[in-house]
PDB file of N, CA and C in Angstrom:
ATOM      1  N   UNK A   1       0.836  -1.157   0.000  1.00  0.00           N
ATOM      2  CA  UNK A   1       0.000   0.000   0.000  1.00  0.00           C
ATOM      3  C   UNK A   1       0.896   1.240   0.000  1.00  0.00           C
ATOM      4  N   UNK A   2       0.643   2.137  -1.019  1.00  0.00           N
ATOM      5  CA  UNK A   2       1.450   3.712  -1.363  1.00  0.00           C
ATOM      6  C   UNK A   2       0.816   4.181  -0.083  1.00  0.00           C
ATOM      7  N   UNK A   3       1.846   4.978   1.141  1.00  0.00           N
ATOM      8  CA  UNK A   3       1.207   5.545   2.174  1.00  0.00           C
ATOM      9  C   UNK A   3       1.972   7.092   2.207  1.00  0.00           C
ATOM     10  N   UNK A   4       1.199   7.875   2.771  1.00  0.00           N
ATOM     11  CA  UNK A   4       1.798   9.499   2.522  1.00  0.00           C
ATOM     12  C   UNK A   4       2.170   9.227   4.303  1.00  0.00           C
ATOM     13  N   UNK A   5       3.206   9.641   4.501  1.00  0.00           N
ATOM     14  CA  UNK A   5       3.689  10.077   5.861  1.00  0.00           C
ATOM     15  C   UNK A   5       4.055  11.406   5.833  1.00  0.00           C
ATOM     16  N   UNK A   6       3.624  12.355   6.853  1.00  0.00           N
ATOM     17  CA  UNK A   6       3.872  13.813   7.362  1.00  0.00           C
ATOM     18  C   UNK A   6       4.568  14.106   8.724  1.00  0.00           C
ATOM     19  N   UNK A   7       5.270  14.489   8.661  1.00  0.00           N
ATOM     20  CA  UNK A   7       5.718  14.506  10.206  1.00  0.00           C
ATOM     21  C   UNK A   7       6.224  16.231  10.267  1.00  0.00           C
ATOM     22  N   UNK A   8       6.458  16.387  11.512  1.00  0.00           N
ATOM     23  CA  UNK A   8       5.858  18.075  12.208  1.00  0.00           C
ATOM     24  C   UNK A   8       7.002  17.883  13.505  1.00  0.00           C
ATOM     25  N   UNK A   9       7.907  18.486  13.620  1.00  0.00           N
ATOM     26  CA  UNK A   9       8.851  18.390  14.598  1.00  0.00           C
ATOM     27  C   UNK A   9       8.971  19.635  15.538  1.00  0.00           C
ATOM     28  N   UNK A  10       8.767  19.982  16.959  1.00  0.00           N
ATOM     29  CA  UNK A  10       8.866  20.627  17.794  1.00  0.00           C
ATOM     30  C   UNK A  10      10.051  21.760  17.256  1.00  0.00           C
ATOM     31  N   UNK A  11      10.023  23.506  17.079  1.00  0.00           N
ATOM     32  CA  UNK A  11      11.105  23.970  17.360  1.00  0.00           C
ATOM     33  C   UNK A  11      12.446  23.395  17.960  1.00  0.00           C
ATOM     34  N   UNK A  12      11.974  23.400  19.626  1.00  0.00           N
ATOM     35  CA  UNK A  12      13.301  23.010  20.438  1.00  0.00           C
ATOM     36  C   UNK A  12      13.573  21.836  19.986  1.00  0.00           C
ATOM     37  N   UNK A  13      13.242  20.843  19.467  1.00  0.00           N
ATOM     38  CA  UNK A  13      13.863  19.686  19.863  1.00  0.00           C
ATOM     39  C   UNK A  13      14.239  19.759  18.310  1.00  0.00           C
ATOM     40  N   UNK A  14      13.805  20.460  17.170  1.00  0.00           N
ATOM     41  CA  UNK A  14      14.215  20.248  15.652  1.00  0.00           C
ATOM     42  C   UNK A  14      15.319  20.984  16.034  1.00  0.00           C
ATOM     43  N   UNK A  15      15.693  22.366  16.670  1.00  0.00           N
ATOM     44  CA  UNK A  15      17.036  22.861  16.658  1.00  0.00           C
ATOM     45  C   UNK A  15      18.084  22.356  17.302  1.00  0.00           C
ATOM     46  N   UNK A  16      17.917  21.256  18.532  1.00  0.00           N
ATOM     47  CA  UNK A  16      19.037  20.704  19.170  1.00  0.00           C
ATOM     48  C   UNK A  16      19.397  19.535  18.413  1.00  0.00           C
ATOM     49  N   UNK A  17      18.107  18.807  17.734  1.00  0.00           N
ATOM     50  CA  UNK A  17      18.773  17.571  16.735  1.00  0.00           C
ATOM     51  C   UNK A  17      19.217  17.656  15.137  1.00  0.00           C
ATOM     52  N   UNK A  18      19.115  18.935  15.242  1.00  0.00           N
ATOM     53  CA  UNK A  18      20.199  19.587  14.023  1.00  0.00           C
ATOM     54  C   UNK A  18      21.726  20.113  14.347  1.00  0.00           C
ATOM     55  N   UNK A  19      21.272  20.338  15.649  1.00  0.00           N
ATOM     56  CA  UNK A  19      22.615  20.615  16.079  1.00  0.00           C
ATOM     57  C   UNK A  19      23.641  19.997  16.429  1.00  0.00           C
ATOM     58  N   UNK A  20      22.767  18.467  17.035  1.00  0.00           N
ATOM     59  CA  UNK A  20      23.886  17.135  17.164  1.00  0.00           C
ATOM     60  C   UNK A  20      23.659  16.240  16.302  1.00  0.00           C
ATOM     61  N   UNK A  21      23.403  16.470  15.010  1.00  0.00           N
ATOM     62  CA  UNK A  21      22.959  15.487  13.650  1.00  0.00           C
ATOM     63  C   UNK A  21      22.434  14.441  13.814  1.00  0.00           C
ATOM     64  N   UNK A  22      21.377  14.099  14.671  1.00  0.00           N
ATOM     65  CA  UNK A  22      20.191  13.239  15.069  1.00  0.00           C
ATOM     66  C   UNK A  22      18.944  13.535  13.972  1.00  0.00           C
ATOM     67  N   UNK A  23      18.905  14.788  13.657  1.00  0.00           N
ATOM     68  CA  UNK A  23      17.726  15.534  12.822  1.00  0.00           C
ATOM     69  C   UNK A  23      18.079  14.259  11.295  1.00  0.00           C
ATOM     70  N   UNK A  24      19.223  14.741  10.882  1.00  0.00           N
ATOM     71  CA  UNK A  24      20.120  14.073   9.648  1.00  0.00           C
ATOM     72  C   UNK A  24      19.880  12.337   9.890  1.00  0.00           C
ATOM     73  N   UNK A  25      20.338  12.176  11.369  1.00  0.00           N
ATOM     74  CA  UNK A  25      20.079  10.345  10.769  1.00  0.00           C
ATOM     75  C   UNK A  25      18.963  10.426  10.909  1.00  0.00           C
ATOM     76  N   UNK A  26      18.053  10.927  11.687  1.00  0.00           N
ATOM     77  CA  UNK A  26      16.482  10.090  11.386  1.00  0.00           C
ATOM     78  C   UNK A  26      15.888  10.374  10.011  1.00  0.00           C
ATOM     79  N   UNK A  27      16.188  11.198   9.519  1.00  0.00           N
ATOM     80  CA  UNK A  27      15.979  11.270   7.890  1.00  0.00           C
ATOM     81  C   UNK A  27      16.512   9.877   7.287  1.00  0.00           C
ATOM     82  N   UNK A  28      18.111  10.580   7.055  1.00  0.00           N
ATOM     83  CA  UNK A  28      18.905   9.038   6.619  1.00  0.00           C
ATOM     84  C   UNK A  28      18.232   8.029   6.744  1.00  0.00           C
ATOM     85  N   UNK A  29      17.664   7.717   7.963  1.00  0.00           N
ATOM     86  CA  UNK A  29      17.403   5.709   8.330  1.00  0.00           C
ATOM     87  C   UNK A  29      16.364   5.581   8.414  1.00  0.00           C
ATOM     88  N   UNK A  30      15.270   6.806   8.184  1.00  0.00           N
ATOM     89  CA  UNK A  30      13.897   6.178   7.327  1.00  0.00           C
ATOM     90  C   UNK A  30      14.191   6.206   6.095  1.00  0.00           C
ATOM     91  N   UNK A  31      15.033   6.990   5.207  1.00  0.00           N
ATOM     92  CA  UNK A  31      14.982   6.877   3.663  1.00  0.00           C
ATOM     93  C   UNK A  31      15.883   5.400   3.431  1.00  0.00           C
ATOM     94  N   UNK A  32      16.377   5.020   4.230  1.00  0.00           N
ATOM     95  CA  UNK A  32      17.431   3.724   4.049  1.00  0.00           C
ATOM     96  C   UNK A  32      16.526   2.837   4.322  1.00  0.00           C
ATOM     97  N   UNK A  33      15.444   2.851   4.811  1.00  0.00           N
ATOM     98  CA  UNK A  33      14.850   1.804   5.422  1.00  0.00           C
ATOM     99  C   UNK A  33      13.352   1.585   4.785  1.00  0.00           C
ATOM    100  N   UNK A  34      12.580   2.869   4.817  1.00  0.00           N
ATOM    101  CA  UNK A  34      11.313   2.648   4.157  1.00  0.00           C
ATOM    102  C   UNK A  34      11.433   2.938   2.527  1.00  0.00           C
ATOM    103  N   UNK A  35      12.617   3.364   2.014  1.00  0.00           N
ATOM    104  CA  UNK A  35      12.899   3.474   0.641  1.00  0.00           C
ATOM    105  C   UNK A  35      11.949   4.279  -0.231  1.00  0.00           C
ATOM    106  N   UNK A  36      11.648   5.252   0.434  1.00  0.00           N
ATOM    107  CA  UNK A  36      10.404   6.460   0.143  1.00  0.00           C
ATOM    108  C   UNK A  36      10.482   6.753  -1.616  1.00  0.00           C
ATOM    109  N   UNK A  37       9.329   6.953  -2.377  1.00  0.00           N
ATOM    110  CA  UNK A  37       9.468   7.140  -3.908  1.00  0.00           C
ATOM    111  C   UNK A  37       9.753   8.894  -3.675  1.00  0.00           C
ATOM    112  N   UNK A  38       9.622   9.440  -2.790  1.00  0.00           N
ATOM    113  CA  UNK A  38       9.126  10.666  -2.735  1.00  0.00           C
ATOM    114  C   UNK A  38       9.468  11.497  -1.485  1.00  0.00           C
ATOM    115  N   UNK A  39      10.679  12.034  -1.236  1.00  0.00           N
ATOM    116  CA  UNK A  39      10.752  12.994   0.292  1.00  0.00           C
ATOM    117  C   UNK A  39      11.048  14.214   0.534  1.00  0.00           C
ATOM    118  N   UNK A  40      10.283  14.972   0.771  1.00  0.00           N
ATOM    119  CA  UNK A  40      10.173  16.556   0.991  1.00  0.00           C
ATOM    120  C   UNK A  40      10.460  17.378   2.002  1.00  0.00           C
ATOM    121  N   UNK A  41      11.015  18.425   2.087  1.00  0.00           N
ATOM    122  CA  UNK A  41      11.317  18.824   3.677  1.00  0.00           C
ATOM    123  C   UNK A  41      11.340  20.670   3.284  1.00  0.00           C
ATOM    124  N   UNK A  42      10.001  20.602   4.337  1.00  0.00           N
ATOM    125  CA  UNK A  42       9.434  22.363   4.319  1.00  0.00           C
ATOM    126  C   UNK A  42       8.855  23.068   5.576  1.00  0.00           C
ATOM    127  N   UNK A  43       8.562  24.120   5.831  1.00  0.00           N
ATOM    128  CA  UNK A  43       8.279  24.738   6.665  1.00  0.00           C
ATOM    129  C   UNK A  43       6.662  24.780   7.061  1.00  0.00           C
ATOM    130  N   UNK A  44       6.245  24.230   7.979  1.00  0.00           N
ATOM    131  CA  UNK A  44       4.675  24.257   8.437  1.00  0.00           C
ATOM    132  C   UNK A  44       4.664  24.767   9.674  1.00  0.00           C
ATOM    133  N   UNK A  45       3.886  26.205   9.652  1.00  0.00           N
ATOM    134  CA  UNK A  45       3.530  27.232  10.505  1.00  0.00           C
ATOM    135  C   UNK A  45       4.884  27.212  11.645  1.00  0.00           C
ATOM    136  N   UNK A  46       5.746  27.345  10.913  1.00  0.00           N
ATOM    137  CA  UNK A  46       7.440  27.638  11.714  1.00  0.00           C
ATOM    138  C   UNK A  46       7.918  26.520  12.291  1.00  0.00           C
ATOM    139  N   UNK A  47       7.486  25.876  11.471  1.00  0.00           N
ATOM    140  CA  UNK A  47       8.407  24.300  12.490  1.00  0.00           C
ATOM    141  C   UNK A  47       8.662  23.191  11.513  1.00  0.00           C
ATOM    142  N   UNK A  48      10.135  22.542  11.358  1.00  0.00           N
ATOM    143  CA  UNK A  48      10.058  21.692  10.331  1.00  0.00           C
ATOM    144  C   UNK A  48       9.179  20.910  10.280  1.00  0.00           C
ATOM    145  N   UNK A  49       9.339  20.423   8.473  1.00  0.00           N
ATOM    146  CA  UNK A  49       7.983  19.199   8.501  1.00  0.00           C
ATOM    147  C   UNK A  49       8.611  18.510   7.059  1.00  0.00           C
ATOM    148  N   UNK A  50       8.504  17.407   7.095  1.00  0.00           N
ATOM    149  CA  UNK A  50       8.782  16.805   6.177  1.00  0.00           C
ATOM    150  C   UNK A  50       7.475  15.464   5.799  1.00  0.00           C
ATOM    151  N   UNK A  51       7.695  15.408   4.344  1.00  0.00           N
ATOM    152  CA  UNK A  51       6.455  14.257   3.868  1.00  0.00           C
ATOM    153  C   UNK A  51       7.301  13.273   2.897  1.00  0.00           C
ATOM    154  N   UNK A  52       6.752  12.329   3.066  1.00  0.00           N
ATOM    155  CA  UNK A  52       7.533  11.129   2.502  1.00  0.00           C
ATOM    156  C   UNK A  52       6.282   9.921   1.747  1.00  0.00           C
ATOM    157  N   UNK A  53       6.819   9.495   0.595  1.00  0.00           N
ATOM    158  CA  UNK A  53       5.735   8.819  -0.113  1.00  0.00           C
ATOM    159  C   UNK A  53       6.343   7.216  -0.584  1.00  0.00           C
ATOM    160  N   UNK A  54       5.861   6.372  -0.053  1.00  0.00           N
ATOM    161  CA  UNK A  54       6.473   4.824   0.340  1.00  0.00           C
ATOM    162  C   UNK A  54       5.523   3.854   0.403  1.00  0.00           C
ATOM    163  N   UNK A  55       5.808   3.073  -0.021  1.00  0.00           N
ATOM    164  CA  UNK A  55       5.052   1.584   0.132  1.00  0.00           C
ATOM    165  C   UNK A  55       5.367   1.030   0.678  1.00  0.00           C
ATOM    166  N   UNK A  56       4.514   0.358   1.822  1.00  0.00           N
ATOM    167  CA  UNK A  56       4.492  -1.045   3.361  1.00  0.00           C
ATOM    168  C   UNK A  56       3.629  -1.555   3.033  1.00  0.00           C
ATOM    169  N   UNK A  57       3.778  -2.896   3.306  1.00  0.00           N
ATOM    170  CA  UNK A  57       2.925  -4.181   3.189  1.00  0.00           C
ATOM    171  C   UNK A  57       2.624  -4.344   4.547  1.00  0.00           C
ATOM    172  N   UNK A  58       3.052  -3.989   5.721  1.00  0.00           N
ATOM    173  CA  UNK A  58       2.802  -4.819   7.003  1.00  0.00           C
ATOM    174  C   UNK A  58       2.956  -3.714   8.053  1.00  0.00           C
ATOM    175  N   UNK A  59       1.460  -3.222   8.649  1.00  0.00           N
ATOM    176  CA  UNK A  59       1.339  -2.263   9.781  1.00  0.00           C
ATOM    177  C   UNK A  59       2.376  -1.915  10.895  1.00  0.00           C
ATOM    178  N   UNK A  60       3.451  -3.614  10.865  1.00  0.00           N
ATOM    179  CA  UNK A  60       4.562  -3.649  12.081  1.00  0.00           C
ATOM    180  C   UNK A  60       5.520  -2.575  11.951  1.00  0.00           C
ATOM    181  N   UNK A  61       5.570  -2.593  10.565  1.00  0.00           N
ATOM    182  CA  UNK A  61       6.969  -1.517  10.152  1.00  0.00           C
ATOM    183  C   UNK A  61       6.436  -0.092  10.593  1.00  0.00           C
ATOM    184  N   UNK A  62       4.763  -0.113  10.320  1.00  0.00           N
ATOM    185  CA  UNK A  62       4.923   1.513  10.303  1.00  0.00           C
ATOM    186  C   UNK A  62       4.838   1.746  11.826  1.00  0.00           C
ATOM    187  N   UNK A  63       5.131   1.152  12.662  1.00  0.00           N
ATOM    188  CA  UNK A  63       5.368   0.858  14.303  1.00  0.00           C
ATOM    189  C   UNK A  63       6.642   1.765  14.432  1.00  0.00           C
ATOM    190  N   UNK A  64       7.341   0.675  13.665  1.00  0.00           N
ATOM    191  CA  UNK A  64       8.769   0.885  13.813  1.00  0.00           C
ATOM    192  C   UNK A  64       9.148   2.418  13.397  1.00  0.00           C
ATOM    193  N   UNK A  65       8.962   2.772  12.096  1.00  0.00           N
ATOM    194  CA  UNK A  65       9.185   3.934  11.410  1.00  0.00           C
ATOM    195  C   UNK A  65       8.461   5.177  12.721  1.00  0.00           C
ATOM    196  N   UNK A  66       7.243   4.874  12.994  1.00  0.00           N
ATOM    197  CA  UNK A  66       6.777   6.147  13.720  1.00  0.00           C
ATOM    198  C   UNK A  66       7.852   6.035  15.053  1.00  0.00           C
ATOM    199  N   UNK A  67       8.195   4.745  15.651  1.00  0.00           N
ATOM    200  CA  UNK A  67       8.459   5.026  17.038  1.00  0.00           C
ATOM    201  C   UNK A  67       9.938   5.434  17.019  1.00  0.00           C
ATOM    202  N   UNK A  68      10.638   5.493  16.148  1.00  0.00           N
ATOM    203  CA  UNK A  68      11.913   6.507  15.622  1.00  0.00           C
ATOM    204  C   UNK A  68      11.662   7.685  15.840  1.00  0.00           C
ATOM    205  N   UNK A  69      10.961   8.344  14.828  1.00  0.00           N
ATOM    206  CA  UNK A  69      10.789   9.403  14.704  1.00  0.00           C
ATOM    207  C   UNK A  69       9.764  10.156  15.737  1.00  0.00           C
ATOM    208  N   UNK A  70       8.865   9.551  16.605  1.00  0.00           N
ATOM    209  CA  UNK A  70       8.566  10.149  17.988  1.00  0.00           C
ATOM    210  C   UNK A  70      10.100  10.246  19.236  1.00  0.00           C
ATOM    211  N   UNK A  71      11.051   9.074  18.992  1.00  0.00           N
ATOM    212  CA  UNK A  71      11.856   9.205  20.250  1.00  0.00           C
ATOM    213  C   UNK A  71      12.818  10.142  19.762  1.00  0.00           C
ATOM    214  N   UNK A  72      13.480   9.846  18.338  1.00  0.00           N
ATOM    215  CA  UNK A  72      14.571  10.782  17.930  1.00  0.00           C
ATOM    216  C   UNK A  72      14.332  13.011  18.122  1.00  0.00           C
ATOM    217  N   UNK A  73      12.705  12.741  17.492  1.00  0.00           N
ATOM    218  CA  UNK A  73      12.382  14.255  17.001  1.00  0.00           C
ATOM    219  C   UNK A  73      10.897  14.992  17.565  1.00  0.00           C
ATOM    220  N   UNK A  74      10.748  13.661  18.475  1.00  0.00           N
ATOM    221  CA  UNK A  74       9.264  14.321  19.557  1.00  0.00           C
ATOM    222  C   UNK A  74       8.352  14.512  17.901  1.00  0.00           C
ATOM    223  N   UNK A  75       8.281  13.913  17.164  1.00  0.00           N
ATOM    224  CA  UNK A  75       7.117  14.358  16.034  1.00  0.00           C
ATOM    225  C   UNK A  75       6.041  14.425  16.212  1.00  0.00           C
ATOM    226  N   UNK A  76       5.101  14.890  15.573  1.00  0.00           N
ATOM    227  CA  UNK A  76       3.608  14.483  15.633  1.00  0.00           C
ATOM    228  C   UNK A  76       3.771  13.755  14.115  1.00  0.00           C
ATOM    229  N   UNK A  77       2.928  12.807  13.733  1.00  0.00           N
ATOM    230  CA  UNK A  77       2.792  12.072  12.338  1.00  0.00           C
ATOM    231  C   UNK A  77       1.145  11.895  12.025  1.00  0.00           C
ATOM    232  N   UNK A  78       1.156  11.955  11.001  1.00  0.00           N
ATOM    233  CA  UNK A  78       0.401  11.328  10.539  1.00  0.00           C
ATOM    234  C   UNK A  78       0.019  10.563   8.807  1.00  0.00           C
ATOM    235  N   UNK A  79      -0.448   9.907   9.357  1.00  0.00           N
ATOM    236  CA  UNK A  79      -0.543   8.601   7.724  1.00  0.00           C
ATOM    237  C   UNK A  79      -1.206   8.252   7.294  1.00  0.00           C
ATOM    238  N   UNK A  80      -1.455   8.623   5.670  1.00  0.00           N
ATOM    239  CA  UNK A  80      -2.557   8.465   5.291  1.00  0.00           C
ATOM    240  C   UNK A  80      -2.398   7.585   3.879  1.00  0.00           C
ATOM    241  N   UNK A  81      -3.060   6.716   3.608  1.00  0.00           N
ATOM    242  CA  UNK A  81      -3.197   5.823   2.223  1.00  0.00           C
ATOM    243  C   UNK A  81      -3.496   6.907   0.566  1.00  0.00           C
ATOM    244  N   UNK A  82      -2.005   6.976  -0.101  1.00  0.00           N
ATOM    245  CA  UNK A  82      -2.473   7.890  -1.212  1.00  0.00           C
ATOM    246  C   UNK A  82      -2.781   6.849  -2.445  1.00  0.00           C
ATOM    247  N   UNK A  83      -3.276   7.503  -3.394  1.00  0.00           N
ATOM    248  CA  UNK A  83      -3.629   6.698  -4.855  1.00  0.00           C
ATOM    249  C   UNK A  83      -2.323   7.531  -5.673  1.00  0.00           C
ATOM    250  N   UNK A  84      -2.068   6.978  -6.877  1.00  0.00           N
ATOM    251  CA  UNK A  84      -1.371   8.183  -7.790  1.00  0.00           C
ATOM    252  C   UNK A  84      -2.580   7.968  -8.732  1.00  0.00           C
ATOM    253  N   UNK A  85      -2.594   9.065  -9.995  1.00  0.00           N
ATOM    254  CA  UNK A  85      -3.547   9.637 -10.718  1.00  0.00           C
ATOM    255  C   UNK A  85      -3.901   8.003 -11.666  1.00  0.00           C
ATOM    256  N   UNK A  86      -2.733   7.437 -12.072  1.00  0.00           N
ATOM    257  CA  UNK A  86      -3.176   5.828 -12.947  1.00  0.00           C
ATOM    258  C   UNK A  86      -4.119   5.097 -12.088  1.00  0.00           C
ATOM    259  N   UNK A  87      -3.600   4.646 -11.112  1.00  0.00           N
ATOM    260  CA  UNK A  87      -4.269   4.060 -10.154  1.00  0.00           C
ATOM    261  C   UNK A  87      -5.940   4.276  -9.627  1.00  0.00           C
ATOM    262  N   UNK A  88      -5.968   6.101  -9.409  1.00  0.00           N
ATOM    263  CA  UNK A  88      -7.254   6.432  -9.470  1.00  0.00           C
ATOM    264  C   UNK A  88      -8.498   6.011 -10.303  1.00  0.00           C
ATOM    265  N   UNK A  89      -7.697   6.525 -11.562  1.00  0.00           N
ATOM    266  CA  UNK A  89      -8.380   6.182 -12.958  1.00  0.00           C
ATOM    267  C   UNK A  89      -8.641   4.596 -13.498  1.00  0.00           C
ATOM    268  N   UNK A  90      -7.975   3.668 -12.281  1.00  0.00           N
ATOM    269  CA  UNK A  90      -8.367   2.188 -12.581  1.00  0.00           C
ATOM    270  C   UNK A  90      -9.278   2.103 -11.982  1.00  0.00           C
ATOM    271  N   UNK A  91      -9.562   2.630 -10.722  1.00  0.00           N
ATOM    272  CA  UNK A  91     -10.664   2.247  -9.748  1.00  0.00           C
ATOM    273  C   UNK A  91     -12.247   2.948 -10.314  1.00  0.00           C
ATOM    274  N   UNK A  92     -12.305   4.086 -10.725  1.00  0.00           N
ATOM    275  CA  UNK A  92     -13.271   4.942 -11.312  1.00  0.00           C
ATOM    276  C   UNK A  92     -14.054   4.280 -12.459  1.00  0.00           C
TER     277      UNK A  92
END
């Protein structure tokens, strides 16, 4: 299943884990790991945020992936099931 992940990182804790390159691996070792088609990194209402677009077969991983990125970067996440436009147009 293509899943959209968003994640939203606290000021304080995005500026101290940029500062001791914690910010950098938790990027790194979800893109090493969930092998994202798609990863973005922008500003939402003053606080980093990055979105990532990936396919999982098995709810365990996205365990794993969130409980990284809550201990590394205090995130808030959320995940939602995307279509791309072919795909749409099969189901319709």
């Amino acid at each position: 299943m293509r899943l959209l992940m968003q994640i939203v990182i606290p000021v304080e804790k995005g500026n101290a884990a940029a500062s001791d390159g914690s910010l950098q691996k938790a990027f790194d070792d979800f893109v090493t790991e969930a092998k994202p088609e798609a990863a973005y990194f922008f500003l939402r209402e003053g606080k980093r945020a990055a979105f990532f677009v990936f396919e999982e077969e098995s709810q365990k991983n996205l365990i794993a992936h969130n409980e990284k990125m809550f201990v590394a970067l205090d995130a808030e996440i959320s995940i939602q099931p995307v279509l791309s436009h072919g795909e749409l147009s099969e189901q319709l």
